[in-house]
C-alpha atoms as a PDB file:
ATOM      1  CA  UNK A   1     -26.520  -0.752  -4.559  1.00  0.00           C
ATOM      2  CA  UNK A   2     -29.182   0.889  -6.569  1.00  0.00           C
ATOM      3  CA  UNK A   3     -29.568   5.035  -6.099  1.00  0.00           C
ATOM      4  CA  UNK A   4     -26.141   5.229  -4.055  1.00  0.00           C
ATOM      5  CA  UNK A   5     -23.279   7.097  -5.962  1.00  0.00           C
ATOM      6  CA  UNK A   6     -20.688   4.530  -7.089  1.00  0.00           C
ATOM      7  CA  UNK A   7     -16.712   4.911  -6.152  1.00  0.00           C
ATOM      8  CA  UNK A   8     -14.812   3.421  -8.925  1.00  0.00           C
ATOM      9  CA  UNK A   9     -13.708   0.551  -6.173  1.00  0.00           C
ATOM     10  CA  UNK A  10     -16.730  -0.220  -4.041  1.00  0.00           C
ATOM     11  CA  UNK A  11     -16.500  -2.727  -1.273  1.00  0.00           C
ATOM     12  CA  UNK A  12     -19.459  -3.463   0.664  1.00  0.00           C
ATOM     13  CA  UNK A  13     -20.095  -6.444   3.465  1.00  0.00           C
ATOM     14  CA  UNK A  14     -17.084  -7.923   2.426  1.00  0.00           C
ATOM     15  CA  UNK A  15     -15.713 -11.418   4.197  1.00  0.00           C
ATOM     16  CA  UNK A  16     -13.533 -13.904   2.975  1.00  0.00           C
ATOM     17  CA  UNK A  17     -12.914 -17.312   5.202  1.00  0.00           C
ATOM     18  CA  UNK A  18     -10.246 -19.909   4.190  1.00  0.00           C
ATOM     19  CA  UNK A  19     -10.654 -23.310   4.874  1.00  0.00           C
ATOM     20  CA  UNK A  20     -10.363 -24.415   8.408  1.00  0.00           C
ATOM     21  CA  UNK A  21     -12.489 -21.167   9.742  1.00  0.00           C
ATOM     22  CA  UNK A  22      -9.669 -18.622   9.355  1.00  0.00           C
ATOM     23  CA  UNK A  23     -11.131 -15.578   8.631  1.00  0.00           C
ATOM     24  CA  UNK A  24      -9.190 -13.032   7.338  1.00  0.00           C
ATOM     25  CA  UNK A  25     -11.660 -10.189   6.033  1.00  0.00           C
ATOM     26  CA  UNK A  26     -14.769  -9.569   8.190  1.00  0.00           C
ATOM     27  CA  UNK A  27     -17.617  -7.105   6.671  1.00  0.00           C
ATOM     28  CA  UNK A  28     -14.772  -4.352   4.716  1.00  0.00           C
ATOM     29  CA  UNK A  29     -16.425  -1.425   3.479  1.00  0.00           C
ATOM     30  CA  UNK A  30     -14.687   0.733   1.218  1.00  0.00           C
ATOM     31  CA  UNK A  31     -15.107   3.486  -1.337  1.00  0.00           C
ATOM     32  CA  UNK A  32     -11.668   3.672  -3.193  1.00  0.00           C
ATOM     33  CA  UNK A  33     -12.098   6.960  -5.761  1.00  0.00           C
ATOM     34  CA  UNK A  34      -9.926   8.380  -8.139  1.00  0.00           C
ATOM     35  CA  UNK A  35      -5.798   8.997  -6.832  1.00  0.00           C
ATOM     36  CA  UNK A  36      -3.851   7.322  -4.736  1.00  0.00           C
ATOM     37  CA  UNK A  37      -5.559   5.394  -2.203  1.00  0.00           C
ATOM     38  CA  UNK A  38      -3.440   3.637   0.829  1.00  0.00           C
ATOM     39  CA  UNK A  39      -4.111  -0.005   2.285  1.00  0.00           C
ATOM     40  CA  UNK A  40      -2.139   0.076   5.899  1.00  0.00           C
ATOM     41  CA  UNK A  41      -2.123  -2.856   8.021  1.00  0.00           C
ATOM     42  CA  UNK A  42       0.548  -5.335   9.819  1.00  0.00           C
ATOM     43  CA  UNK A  43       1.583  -8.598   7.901  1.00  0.00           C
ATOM     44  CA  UNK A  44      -1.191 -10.806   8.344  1.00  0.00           C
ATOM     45  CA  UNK A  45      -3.921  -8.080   8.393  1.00  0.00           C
ATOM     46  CA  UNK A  46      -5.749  -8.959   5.678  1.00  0.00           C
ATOM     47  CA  UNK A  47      -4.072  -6.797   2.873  1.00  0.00           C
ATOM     48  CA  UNK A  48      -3.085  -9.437   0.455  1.00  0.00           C
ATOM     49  CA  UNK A  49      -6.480 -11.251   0.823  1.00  0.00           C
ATOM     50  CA  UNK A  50      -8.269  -8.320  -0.237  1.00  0.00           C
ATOM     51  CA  UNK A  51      -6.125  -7.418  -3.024  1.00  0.00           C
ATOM     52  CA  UNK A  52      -6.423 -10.997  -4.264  1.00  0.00           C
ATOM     53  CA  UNK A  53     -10.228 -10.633  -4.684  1.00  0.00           C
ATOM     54  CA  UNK A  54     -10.340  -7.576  -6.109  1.00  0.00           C
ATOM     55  CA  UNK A  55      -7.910  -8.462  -9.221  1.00  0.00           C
ATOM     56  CA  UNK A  56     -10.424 -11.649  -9.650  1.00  0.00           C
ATOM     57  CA  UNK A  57      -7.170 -13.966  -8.574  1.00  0.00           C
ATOM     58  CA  UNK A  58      -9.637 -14.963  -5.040  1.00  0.00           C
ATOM     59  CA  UNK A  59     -13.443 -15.223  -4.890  1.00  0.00           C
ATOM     60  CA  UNK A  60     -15.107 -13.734  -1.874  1.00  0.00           C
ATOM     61  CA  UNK A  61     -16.850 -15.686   1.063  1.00  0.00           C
ATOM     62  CA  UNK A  62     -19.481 -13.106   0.862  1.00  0.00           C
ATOM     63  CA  UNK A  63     -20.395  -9.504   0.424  1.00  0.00           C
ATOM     64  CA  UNK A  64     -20.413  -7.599  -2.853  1.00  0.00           C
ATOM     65  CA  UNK A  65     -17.672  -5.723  -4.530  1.00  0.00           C
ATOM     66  CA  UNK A  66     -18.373  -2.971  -7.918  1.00  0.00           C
ATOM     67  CA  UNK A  67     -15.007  -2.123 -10.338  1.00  0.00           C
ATOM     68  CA  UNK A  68     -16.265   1.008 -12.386  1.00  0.00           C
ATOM     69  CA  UNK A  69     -19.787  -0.279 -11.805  1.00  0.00           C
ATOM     70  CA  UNK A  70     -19.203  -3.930 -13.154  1.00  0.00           C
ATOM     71  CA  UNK A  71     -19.821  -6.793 -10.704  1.00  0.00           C
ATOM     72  CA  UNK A  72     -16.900  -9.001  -9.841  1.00  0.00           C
ATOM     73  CA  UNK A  73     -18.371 -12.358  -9.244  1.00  0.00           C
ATOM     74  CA  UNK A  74     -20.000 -11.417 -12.567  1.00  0.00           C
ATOM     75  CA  UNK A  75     -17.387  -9.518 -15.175  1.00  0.00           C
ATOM     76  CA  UNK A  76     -14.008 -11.160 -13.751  1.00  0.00           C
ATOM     77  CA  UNK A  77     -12.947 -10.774 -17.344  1.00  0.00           C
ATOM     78  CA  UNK A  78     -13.660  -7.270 -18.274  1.00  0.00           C
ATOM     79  CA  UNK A  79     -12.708  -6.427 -14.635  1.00  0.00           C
ATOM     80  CA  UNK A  80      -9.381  -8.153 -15.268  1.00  0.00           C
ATOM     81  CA  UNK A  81      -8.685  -5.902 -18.897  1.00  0.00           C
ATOM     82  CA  UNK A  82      -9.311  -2.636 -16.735  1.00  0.00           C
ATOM     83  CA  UNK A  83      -6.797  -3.650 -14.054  1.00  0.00           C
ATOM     84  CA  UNK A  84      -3.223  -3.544 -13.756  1.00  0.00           C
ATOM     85  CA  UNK A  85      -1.753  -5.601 -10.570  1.00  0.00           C
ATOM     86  CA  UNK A  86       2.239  -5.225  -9.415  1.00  0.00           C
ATOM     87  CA  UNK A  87       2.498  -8.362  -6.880  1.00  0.00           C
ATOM     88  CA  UNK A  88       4.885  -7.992  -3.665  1.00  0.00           C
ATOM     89  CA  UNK A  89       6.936 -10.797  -5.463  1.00  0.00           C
ATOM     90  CA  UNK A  90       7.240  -9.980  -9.032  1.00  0.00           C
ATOM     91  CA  UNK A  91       9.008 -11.825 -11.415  1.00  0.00           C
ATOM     92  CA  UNK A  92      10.156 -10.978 -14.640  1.00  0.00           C
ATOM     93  CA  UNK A  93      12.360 -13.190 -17.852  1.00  0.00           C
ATOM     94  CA  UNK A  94      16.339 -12.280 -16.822  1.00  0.00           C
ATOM     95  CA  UNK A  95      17.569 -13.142 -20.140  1.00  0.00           C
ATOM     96  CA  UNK A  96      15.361 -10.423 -21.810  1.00  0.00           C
ATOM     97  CA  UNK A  97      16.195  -6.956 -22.165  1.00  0.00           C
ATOM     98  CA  UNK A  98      13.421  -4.515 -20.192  1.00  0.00           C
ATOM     99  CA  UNK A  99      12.558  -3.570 -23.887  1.00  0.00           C
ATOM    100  CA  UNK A 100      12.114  -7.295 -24.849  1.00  0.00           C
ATOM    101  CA  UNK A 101       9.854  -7.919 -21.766  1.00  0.00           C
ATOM    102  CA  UNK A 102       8.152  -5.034 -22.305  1.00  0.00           C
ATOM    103  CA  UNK A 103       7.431  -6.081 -25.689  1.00  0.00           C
ATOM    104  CA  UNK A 104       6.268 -10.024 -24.557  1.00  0.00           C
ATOM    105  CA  UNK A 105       3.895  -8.536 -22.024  1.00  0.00           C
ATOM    106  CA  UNK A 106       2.579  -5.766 -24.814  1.00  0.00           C
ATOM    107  CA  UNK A 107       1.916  -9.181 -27.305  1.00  0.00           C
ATOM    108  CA  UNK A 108       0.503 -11.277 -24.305  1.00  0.00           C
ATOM    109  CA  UNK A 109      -1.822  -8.439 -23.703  1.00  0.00           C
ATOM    110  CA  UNK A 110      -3.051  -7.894 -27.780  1.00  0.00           C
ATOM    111  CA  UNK A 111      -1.574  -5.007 -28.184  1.00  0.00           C
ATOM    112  CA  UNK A 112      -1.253  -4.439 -31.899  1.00  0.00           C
ATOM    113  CA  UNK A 113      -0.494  -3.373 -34.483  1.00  0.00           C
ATOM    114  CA  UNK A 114       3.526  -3.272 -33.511  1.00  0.00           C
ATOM    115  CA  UNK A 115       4.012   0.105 -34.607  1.00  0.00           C
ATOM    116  CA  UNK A 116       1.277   1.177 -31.781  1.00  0.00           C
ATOM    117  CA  UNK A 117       3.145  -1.524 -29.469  1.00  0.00           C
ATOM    118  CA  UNK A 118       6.625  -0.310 -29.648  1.00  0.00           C
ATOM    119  CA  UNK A 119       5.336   3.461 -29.171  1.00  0.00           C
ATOM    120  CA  UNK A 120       3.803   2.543 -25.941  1.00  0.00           C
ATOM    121  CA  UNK A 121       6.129   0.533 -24.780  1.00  0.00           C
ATOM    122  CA  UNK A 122       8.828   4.222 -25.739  1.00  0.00           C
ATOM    123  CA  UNK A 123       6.104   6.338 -23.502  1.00  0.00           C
ATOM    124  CA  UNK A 124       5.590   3.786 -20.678  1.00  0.00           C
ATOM    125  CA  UNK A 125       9.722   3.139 -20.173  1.00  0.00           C
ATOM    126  CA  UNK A 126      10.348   6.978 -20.121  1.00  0.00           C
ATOM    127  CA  UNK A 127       7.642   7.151 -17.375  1.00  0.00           C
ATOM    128  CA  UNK A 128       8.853   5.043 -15.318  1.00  0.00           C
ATOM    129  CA  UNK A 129      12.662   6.357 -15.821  1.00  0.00           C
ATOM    130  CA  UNK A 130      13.988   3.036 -17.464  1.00  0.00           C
ATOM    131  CA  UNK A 131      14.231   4.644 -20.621  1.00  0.00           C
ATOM    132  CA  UNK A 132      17.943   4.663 -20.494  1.00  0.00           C
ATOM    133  CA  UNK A 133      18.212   1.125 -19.329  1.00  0.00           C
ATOM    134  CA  UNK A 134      15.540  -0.357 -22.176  1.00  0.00           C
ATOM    135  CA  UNK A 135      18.711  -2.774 -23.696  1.00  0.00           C
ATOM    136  CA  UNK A 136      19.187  -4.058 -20.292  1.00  0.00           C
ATOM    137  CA  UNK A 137      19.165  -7.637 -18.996  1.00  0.00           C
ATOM    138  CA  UNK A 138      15.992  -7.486 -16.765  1.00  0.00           C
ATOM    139  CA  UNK A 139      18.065 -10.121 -14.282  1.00  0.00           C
ATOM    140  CA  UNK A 140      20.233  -7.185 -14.041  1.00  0.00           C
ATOM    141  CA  UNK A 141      18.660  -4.591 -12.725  1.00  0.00           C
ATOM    142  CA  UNK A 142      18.558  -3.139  -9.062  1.00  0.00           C
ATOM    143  CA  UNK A 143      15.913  -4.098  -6.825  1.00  0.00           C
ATOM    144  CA  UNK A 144      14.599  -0.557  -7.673  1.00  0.00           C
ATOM    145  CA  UNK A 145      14.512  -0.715 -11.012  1.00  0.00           C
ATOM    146  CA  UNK A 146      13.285  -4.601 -10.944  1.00  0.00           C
ATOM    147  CA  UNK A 147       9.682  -2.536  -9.101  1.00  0.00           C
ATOM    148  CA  UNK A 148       9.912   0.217 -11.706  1.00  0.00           C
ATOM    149  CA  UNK A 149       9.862  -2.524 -14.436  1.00  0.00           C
ATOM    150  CA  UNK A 150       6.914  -4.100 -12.422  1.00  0.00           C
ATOM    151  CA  UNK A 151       4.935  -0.820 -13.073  1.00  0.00           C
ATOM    152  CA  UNK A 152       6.138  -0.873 -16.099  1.00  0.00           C
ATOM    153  CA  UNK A 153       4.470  -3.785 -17.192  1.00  0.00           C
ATOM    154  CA  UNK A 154       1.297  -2.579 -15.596  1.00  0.00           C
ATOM    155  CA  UNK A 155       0.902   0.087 -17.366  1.00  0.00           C
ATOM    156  CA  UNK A 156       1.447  -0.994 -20.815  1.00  0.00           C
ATOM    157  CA  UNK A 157      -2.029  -1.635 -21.926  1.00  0.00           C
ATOM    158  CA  UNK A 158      -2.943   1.760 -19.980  1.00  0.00           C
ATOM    159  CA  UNK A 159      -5.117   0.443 -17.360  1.00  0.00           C
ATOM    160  CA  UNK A 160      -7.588   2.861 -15.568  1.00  0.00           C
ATOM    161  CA  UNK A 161      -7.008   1.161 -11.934  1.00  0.00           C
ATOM    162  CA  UNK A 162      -3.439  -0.274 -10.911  1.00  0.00           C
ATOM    163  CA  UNK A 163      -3.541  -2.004  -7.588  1.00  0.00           C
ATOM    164  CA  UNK A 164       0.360  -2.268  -6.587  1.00  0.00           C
ATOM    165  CA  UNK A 165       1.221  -4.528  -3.448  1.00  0.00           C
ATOM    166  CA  UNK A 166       4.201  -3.639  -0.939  1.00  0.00           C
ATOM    167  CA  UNK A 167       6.306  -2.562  -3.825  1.00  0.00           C
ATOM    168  CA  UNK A 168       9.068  -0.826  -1.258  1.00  0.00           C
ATOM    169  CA  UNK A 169       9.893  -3.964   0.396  1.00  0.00           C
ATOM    170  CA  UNK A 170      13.652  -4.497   0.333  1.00  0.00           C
ATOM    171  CA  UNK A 171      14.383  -1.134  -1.228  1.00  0.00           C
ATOM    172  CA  UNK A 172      17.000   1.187  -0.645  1.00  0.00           C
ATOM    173  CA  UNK A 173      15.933   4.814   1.179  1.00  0.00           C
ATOM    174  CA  UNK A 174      16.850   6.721  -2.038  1.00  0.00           C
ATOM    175  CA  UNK A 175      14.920   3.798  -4.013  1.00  0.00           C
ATOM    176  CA  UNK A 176      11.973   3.771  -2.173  1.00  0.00           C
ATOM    177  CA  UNK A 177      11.827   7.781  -2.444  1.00  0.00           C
ATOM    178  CA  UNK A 178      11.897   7.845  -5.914  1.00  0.00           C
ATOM    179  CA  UNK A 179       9.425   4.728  -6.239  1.00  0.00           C
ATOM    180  CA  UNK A 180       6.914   6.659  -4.143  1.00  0.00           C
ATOM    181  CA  UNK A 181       7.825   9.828  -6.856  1.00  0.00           C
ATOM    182  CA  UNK A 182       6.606   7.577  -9.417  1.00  0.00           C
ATOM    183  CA  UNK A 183       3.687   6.344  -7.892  1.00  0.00           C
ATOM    184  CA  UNK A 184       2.663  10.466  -7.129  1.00  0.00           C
ATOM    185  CA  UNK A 185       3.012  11.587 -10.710  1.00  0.00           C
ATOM    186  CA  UNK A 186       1.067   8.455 -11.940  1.00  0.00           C
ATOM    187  CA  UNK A 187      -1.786   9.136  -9.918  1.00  0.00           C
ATOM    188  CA  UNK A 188      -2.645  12.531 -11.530  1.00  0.00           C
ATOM    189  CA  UNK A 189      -3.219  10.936 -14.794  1.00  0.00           C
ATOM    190  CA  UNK A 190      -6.968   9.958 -14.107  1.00  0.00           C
ATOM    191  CA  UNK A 191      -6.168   6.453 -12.294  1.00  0.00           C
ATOM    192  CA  UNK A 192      -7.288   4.927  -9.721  1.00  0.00           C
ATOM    193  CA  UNK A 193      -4.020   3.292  -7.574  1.00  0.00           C
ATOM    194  CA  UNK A 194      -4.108   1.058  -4.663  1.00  0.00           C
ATOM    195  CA  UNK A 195      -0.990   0.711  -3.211  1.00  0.00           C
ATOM    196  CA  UNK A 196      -1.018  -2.082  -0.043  1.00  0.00           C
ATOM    197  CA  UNK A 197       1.876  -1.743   2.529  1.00  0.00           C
ATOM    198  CA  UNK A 198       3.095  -2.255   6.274  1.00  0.00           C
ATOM    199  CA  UNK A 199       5.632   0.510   5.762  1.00  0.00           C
ATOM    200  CA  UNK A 200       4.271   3.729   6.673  1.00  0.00           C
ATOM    201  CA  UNK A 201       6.335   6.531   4.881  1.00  0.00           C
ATOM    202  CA  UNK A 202       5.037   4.740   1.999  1.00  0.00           C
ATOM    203  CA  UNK A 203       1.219   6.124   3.131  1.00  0.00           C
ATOM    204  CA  UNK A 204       1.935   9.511   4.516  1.00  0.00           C
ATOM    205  CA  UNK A 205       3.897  10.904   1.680  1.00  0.00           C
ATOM    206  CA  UNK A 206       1.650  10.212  -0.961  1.00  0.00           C
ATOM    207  CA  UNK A 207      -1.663   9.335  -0.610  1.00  0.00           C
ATOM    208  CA  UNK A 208      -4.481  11.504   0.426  1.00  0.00           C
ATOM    209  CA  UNK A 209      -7.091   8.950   2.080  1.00  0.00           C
ATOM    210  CA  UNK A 210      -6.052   5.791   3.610  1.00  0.00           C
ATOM    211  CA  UNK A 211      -7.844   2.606   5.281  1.00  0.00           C
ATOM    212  CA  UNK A 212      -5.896   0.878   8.084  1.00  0.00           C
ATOM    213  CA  UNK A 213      -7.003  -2.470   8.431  1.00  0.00           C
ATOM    214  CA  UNK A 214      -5.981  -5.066  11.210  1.00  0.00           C
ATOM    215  CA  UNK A 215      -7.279  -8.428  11.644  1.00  0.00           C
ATOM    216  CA  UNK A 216      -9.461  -8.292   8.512  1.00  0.00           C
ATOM    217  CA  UNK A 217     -11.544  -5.384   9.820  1.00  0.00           C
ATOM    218  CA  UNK A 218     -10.931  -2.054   8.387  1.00  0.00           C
ATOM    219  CA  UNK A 219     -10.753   0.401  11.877  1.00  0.00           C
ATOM    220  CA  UNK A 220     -10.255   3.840   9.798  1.00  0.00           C
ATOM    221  CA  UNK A 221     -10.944   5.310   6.982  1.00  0.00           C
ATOM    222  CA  UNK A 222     -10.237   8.451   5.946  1.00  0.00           C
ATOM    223  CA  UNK A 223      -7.366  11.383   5.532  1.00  0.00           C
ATOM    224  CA  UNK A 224      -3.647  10.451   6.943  1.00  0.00           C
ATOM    225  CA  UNK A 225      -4.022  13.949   8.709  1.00  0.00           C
ATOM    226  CA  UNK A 226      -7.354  12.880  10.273  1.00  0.00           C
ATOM    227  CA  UNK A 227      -5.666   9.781  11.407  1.00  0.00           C
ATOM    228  CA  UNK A 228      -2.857  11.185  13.012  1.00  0.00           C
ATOM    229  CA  UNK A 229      -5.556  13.934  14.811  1.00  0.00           C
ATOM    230  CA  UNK A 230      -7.070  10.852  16.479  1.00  0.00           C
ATOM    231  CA  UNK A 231      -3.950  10.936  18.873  1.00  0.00           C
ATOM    232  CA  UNK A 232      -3.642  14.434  19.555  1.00  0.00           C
ATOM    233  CA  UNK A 233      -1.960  14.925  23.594  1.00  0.00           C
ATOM    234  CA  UNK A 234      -1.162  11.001  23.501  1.00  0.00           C
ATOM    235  CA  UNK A 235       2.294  11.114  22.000  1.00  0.00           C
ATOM    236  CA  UNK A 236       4.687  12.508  24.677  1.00  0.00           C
ATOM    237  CA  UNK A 237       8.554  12.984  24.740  1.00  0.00           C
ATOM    238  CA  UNK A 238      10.305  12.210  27.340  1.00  0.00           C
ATOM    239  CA  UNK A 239      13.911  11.915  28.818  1.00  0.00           C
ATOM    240  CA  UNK A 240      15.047   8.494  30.684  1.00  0.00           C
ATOM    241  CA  UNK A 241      18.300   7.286  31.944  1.00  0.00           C
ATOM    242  CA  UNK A 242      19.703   4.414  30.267  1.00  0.00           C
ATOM    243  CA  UNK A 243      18.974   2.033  33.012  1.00  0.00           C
ATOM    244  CA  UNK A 244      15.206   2.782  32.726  1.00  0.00           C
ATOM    245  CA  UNK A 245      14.965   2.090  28.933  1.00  0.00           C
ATOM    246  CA  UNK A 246      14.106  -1.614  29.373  1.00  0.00           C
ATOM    247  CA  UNK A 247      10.933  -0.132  31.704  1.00  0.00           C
ATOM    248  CA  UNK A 248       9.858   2.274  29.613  1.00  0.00           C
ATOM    249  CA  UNK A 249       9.542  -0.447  26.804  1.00  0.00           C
ATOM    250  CA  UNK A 250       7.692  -2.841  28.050  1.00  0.00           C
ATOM    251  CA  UNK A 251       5.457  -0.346  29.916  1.00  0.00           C
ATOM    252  CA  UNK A 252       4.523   1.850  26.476  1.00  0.00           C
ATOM    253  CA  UNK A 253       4.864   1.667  22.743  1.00  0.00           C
ATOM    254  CA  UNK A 254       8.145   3.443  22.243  1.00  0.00           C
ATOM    255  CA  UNK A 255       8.314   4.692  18.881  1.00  0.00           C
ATOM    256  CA  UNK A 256      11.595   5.840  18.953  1.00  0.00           C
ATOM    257  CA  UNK A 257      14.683   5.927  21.355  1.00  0.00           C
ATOM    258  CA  UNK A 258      17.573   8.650  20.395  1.00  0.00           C
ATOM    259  CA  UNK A 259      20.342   8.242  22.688  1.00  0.00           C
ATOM    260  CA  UNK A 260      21.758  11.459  24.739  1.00  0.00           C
ATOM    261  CA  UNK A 261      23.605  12.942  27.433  1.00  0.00           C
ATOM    262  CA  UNK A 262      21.851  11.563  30.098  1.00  0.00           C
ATOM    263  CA  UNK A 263      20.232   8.398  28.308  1.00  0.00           C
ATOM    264  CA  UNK A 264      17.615   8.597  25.581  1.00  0.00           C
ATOM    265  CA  UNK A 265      14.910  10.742  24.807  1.00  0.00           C
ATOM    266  CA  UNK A 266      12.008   8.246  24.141  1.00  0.00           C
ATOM    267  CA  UNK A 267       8.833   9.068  21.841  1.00  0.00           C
ATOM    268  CA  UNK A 268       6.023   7.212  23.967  1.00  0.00           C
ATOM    269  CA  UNK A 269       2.582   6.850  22.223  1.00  0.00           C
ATOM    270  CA  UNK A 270       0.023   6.609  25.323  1.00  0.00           C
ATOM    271  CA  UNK A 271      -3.307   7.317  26.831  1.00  0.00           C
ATOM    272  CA  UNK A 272      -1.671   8.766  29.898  1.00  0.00           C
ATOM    273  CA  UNK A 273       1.840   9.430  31.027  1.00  0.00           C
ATOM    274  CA  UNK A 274       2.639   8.950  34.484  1.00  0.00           C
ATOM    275  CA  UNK A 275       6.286   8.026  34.934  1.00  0.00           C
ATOM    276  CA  UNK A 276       7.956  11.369  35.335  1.00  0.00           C
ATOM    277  CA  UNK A 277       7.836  14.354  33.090  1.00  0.00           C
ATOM    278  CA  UNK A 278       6.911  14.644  29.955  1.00  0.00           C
ATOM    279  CA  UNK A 279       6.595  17.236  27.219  1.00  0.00           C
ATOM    280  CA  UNK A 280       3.439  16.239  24.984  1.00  0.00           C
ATOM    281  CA  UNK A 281       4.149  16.943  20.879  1.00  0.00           C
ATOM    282  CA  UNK A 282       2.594  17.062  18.125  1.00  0.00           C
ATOM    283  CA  UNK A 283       1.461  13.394  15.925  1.00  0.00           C
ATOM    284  CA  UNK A 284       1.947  12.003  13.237  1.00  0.00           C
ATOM    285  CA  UNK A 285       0.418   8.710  11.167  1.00  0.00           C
ATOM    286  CA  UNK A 286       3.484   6.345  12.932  1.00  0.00           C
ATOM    287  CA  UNK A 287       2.395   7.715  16.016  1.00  0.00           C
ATOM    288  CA  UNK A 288      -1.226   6.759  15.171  1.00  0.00           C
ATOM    289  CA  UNK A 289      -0.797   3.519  13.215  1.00  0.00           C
ATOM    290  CA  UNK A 290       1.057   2.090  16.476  1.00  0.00           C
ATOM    291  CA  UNK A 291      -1.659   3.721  18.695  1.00  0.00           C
ATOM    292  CA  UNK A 292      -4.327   1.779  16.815  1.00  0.00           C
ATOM    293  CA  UNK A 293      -2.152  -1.351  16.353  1.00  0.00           C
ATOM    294  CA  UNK A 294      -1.345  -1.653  20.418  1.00  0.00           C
ATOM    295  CA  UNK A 295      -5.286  -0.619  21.142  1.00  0.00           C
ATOM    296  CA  UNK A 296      -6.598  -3.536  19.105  1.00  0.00           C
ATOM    297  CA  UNK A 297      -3.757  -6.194  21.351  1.00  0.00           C
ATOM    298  CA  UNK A 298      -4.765  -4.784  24.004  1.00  0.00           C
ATOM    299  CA  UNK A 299      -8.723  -5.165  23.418  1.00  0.00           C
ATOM    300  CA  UNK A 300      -7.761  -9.282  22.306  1.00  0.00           C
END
């Protein structure tokens, strides 16, 4: 890529085929920069896949991809000391205490001498907001906490790119807020942080450019706000008697169904409305992620 300005992630032509033909990335392009950069996609949409290859765990079918400039088919192990990864299933030593974890991981990763050990391990557990728990048995912890330790663990040896994948999975509401707290304030300290999920309020509340990718293609990229524009005066509320639900379901994406009065009042993502009457409102990225999702099923 000679003469072109380099994002600290950059993806280019990238396809990866397992054996027996499946592909599951065809020709990604990305620029990831500095922040907190979003992955959105369905299970199965090529997510994992692409995180795989660009922690060095999965080697590409083809294409090129550049970590802070460095080629990964050609520096997997400096690309690997520069990168902290937070795997959907994590798994951590139950009989240790998050301090005594903490401290294995800081040894594993040649952190010395201990005196510079044990103060980052201090700095990383009070920025995660385990500080308090640090003499706890990791086996434990909430599911919450169990993700926070995750980071954690990450960010011991201060990495300058953390690539975190569907951490919110099985997490409370109040969990998952605070998780997605965490993952804000960590992205102002000059990181790159790629966080990979299905769940949407994950996206929309904290990053500020996202790339939705379905079927191993990547079909936007850009701001959550410029996403959600794409389906301005197709999301439409509407009123239906409770006999008519079952219609209205299989005839549209229904994005949500509140009941009332008289039935439910449906939110209806759609081209057109032509049932009835309808009051058209404003969008938002659920509204759009489903509009994209149901527009590439119905293009199969």
């Amino acid at each position: 890529m000679p003469g072109e300005s380099l994002a600290p992630i950059t993806v280019r032509n990238l396809t990866h085929r397992y054996r027996g033909s499946t592909v599951a990335l065809r020709d990604v392009n990305l620029d990831i920069e500095q922040g907190l950069f979003g992955l959105l996609g369905p299970n199965g949409a090529g997510k994992t896949t692409l995180i795989r290859i660009l922690v060095t765990l999965l080697k590409p079918t083809s294409g090129r991809v550049l970590i802070n400039g460095l080629d990964l088919r050609k520096n997997r192990k400096q690309i690997r000391q520069m990168t902290g990864y937070l795997p959907q299933e994590f798994a951590s030593f139950s009989r240790l205490t998050v301090w005594e974890f903490l401290d294995y991981v800081g040894c594993l990763r040649g952190i010395r001498p201990r005196q510079k050990r044990l103060a980052l391990i201090e700095k990383t557990l009070e920025d995660v907001g385990l500080y308090e728990a640090r003499d706890r048995k990791a086996g434990k912890l909430s599911g919450g906490m169990k993700r926070r330790l995750g980071i954690a663990q990450t960010l011991i040896s201060d990495p300058r790119i953390m690539i975190i994948d569907e951490p919110t999975v099985g997490l409370d509401p109040e969990e998952r807020v605070r998780f997605r707290n965490l993952l804000s304030d960590l992205s102002r300290q000059e990181k790159v942080i790629l966080l990979s999920t299905h769940i949407v309020g994950d996206i929309s509340s904290t990053c500020s450019r996202i790339a939705l990718l379905n079927e191993g293609r990547v079909v936007f990229d850009g701001a959550p706000v410029d996403l959600a524009a794409k389906v301005q005066g197709k999301v439409w509320k509407v009123s239906v008697a409770s006999q008519e639900l079952d219609f209205f379901k299989t005839k549209y994406p229904v994005i949500s169904a509140i009941p009332s009065e008289a039935g439910y009042q449906l939110r209806i993502v759609a081209e057109n409305f032509v049932d009835g009457p309808a009051e058209s409102v404003e969008p938002n990225l659920e509204d759009a992620y489903v509009y994209f999702m149901q527009s590439a099923e119905d293009e199969e």
